[in-house]
C-alpha atoms as a PDB file:
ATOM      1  CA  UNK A   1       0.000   0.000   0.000  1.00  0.00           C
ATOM      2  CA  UNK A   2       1.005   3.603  -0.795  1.00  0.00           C
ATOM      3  CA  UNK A   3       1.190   6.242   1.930  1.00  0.00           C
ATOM      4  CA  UNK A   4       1.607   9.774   0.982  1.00  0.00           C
ATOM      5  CA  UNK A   5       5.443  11.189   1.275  1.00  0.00           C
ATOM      6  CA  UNK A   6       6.405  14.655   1.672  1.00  0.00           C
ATOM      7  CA  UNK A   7       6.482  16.981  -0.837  1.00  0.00           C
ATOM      8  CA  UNK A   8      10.396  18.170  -0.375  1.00  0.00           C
ATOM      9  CA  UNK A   9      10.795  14.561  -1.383  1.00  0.00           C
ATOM     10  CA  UNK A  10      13.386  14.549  -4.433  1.00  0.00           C
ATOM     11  CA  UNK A  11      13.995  12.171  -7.380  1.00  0.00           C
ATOM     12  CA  UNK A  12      17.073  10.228  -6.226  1.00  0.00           C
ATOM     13  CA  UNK A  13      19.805   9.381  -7.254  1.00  0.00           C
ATOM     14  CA  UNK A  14      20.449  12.862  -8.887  1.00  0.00           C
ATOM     15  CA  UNK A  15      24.481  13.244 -10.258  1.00  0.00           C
ATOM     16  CA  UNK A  16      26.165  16.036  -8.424  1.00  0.00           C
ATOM     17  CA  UNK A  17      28.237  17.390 -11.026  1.00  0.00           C
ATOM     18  CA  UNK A  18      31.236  20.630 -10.849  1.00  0.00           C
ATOM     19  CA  UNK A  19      30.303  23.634 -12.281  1.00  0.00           C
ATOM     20  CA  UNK A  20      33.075  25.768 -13.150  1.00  0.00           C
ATOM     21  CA  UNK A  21      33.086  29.288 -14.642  1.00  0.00           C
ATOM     22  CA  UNK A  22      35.536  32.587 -15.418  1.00  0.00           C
ATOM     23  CA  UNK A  23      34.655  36.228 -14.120  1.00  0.00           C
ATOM     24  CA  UNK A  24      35.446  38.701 -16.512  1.00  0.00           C
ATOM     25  CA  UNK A  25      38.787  39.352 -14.511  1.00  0.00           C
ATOM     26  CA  UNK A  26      39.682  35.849 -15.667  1.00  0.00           C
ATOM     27  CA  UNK A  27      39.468  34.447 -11.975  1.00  0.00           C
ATOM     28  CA  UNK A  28      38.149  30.489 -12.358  1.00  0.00           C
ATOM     29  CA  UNK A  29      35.325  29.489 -10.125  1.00  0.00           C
ATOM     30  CA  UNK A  30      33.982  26.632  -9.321  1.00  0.00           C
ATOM     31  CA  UNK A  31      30.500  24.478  -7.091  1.00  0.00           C
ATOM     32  CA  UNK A  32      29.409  21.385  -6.773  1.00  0.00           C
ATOM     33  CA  UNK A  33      25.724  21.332  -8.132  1.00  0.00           C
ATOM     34  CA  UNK A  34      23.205  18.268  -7.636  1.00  0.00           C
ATOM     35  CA  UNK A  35      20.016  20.124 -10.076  1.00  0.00           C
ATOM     36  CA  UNK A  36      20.872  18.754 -13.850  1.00  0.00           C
ATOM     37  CA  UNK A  37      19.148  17.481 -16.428  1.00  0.00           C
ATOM     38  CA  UNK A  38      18.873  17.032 -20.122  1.00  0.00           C
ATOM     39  CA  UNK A  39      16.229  19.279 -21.548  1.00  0.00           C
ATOM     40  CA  UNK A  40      16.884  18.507 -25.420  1.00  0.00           C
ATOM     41  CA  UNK A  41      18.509  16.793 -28.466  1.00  0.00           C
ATOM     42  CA  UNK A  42      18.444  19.260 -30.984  1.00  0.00           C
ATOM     43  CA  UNK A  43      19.718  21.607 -29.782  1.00  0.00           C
ATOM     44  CA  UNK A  44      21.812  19.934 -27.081  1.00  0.00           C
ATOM     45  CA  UNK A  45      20.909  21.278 -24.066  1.00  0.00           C
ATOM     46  CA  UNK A  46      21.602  20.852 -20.314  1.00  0.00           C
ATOM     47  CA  UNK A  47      19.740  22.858 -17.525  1.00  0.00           C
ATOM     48  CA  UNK A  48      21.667  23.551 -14.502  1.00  0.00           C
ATOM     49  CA  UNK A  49      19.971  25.062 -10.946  1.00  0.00           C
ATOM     50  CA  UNK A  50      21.760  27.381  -8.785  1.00  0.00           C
ATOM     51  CA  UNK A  51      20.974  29.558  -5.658  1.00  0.00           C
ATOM     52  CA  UNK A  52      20.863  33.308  -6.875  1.00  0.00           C
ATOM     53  CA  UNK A  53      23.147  34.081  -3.761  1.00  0.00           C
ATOM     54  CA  UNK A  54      25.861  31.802  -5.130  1.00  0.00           C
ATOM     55  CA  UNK A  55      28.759  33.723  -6.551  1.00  0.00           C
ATOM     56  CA  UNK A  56      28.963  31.385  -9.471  1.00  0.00           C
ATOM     57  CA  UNK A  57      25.644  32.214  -9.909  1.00  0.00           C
ATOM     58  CA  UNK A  58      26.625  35.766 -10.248  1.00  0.00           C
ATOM     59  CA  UNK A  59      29.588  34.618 -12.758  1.00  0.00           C
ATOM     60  CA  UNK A  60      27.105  32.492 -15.167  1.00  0.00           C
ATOM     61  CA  UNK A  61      24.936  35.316 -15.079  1.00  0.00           C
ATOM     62  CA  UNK A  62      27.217  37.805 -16.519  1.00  0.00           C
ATOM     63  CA  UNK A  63      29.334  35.620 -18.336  1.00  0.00           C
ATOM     64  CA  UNK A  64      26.762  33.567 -20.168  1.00  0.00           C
ATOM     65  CA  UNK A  65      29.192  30.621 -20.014  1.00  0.00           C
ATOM     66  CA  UNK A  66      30.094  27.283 -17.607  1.00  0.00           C
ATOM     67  CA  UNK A  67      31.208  23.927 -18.218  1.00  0.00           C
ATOM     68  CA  UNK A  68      29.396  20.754 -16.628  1.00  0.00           C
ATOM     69  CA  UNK A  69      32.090  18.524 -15.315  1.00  0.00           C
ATOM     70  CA  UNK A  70      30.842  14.978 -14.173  1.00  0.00           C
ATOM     71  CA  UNK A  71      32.110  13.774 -11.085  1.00  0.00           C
ATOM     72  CA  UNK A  72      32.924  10.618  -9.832  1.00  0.00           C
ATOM     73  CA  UNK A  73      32.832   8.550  -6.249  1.00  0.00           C
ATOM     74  CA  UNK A  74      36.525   9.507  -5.748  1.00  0.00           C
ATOM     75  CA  UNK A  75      36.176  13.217  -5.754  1.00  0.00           C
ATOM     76  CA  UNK A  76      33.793  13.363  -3.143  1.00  0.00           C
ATOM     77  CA  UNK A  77      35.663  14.686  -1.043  1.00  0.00           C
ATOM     78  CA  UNK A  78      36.396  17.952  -3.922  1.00  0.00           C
ATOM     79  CA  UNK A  79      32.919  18.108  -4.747  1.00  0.00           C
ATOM     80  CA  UNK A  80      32.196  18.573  -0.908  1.00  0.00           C
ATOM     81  CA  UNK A  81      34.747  21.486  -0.770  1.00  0.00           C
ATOM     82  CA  UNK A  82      33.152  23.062  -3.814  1.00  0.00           C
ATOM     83  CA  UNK A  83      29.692  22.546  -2.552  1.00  0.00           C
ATOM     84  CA  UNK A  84      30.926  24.170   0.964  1.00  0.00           C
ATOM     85  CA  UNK A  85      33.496  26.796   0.489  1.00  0.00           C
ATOM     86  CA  UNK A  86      32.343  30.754  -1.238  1.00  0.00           C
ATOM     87  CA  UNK A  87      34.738  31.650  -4.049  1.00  0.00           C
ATOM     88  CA  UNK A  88      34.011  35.677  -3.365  1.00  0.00           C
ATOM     89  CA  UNK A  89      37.440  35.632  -1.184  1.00  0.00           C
ATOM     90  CA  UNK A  90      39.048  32.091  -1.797  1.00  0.00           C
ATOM     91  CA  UNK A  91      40.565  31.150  -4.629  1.00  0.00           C
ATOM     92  CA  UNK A  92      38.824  26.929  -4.796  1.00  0.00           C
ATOM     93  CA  UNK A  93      40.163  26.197  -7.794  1.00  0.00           C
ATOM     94  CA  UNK A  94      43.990  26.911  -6.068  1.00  0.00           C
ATOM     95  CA  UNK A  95      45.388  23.488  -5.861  1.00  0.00           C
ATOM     96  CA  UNK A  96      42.446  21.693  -8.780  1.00  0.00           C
ATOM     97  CA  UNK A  97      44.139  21.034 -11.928  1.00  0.00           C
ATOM     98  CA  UNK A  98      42.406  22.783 -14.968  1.00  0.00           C
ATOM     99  CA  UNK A  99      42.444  23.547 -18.679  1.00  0.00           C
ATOM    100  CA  UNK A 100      41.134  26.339 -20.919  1.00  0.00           C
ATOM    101  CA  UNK A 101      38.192  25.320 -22.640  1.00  0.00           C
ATOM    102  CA  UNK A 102      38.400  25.256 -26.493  1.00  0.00           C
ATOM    103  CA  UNK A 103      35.185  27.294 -27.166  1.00  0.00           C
ATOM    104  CA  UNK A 104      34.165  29.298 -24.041  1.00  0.00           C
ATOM    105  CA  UNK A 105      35.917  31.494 -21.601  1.00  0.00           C
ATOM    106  CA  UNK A 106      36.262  29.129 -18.927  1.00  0.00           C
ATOM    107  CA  UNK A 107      38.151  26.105 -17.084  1.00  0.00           C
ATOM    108  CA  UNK A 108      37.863  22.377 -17.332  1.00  0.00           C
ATOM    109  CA  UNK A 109      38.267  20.372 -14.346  1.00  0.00           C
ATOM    110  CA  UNK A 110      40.983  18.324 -15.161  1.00  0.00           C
ATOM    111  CA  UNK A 111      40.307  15.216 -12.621  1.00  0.00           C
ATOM    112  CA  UNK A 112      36.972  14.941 -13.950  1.00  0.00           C
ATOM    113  CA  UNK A 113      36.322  12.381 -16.929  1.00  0.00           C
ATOM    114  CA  UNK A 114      33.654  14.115 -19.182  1.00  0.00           C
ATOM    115  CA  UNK A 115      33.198  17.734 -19.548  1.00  0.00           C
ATOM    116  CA  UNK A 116      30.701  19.691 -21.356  1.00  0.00           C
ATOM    117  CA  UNK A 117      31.397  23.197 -22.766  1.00  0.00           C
ATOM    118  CA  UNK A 118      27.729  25.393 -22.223  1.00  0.00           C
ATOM    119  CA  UNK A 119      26.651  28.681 -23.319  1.00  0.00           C
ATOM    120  CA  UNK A 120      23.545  29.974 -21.410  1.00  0.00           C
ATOM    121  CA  UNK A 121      20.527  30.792 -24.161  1.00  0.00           C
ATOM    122  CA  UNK A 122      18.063  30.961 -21.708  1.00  0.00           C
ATOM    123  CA  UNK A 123      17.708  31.414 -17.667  1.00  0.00           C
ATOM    124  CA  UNK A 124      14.568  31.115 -15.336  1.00  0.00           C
ATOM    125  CA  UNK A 125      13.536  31.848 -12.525  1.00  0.00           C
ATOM    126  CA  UNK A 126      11.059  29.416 -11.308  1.00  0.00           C
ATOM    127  CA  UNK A 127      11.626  29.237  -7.288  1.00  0.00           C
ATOM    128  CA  UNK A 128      14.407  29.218  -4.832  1.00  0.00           C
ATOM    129  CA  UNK A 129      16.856  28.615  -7.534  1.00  0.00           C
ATOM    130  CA  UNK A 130      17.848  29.980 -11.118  1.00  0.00           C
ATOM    131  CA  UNK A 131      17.894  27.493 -14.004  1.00  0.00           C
ATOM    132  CA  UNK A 132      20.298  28.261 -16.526  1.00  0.00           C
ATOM    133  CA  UNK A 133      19.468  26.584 -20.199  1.00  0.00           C
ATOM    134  CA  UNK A 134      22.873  25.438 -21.812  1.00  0.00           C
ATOM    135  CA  UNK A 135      23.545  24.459 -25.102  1.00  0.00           C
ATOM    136  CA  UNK A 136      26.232  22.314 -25.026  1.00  0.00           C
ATOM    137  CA  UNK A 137      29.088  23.829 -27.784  1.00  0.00           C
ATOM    138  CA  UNK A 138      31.881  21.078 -27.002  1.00  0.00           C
ATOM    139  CA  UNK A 139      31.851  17.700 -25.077  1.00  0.00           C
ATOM    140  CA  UNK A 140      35.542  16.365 -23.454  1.00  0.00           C
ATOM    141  CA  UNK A 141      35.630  12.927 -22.801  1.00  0.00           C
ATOM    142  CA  UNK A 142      39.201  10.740 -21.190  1.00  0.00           C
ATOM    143  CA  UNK A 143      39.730   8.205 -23.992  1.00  0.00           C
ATOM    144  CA  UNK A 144      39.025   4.890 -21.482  1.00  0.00           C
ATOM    145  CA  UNK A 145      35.475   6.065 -21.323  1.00  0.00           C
ATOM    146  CA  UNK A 146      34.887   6.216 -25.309  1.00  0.00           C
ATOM    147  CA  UNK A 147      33.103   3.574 -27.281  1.00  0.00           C
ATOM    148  CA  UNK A 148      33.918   2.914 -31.187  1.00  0.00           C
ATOM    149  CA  UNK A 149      31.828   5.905 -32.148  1.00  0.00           C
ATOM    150  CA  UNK A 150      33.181   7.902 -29.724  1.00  0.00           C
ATOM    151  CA  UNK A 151      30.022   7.996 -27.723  1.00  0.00           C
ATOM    152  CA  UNK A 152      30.484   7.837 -23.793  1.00  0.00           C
ATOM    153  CA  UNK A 153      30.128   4.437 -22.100  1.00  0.00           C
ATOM    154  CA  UNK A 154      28.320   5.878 -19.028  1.00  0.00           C
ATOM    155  CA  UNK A 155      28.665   2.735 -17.262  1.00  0.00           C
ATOM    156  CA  UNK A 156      32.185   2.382 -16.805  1.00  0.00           C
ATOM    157  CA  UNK A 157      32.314   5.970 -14.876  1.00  0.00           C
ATOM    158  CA  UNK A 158      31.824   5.112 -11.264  1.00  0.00           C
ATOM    159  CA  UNK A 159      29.448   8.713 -11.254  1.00  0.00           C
ATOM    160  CA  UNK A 160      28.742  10.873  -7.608  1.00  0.00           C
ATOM    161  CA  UNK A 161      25.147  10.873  -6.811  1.00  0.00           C
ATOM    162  CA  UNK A 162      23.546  12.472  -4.046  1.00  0.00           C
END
């Protein structure tokens, strides 16, 4: 039999994934996000939802830019850090590897196995959180995780969920 649950119930497992994003000072920033989803094929999209009072938040708005970098079990203790820590005065990405991203204005998380490039086209505003619409311009994958057709093998990336 069915009992009713509580609304503030949540789908679970949800990924958490590491957002990371560039000021236009060119200082990286970076959280650790659990609201993600696919939203569309054509265009490629990912939506992402983050507090408004989140200083990334702040970055993505202005920048119109972020990358989605999946994380796995063994960076739980980064994504914690990132999920815990304000960039406004510390510098998080300090002693995280990272890359330039080819087609955006903004870092790559090195220790993370797939990363997807995203320009905003769209953001709403639906409730405690903003949801920022990305189309995804670039996708970075480690080779190990590649099939023949150089689509991801999901399965053999041990991902973080919440």
């Amino acid at each position: 039999m069915k009992k009713d649950a509580t609304t503030n119930s949540f789908i679970n497992p949800e990924p958490h994934v590491i957002v990371s994003c560039r000021d236009k000072d060119g200082r990286d920033n970076a959280l650790s996000i659990g609201f993600i989803a696919n939203v569309s094929f054509n265009p490629r999209i990912i939506m992402i939802a983050i507090l408004h009072t989140r200083y990334s938040h702040h970055i993505i708005k202005e920048s119109g830019e972020f990358v989605v970098n999946i994380a796995t079990e063994e960076l739980k203790s980064e994504v914690e850090y990132l999920g815990s820590t304000s960039g406004r005065d510390t510098n998080k990405l300090e002693n995280i590897s990272t890359t330039d991203a080819t087609l955006i204005n903004a870092p790559l998380i090195d220790m993370c196995p797939v990363n997807f490039e995203c320009r905003v086209v769209e953001c709403l505003k639906p409730g405690t959180h903003d949801v920022f619409f990305g189309e995804v311009l670039k996708v970075h994958c480690d080779e190990k995780y590649l099939n023949n057709n150089k689509s991801i093998n999901w399965d053999k990336i041990n991902i973080l969920h919440s």
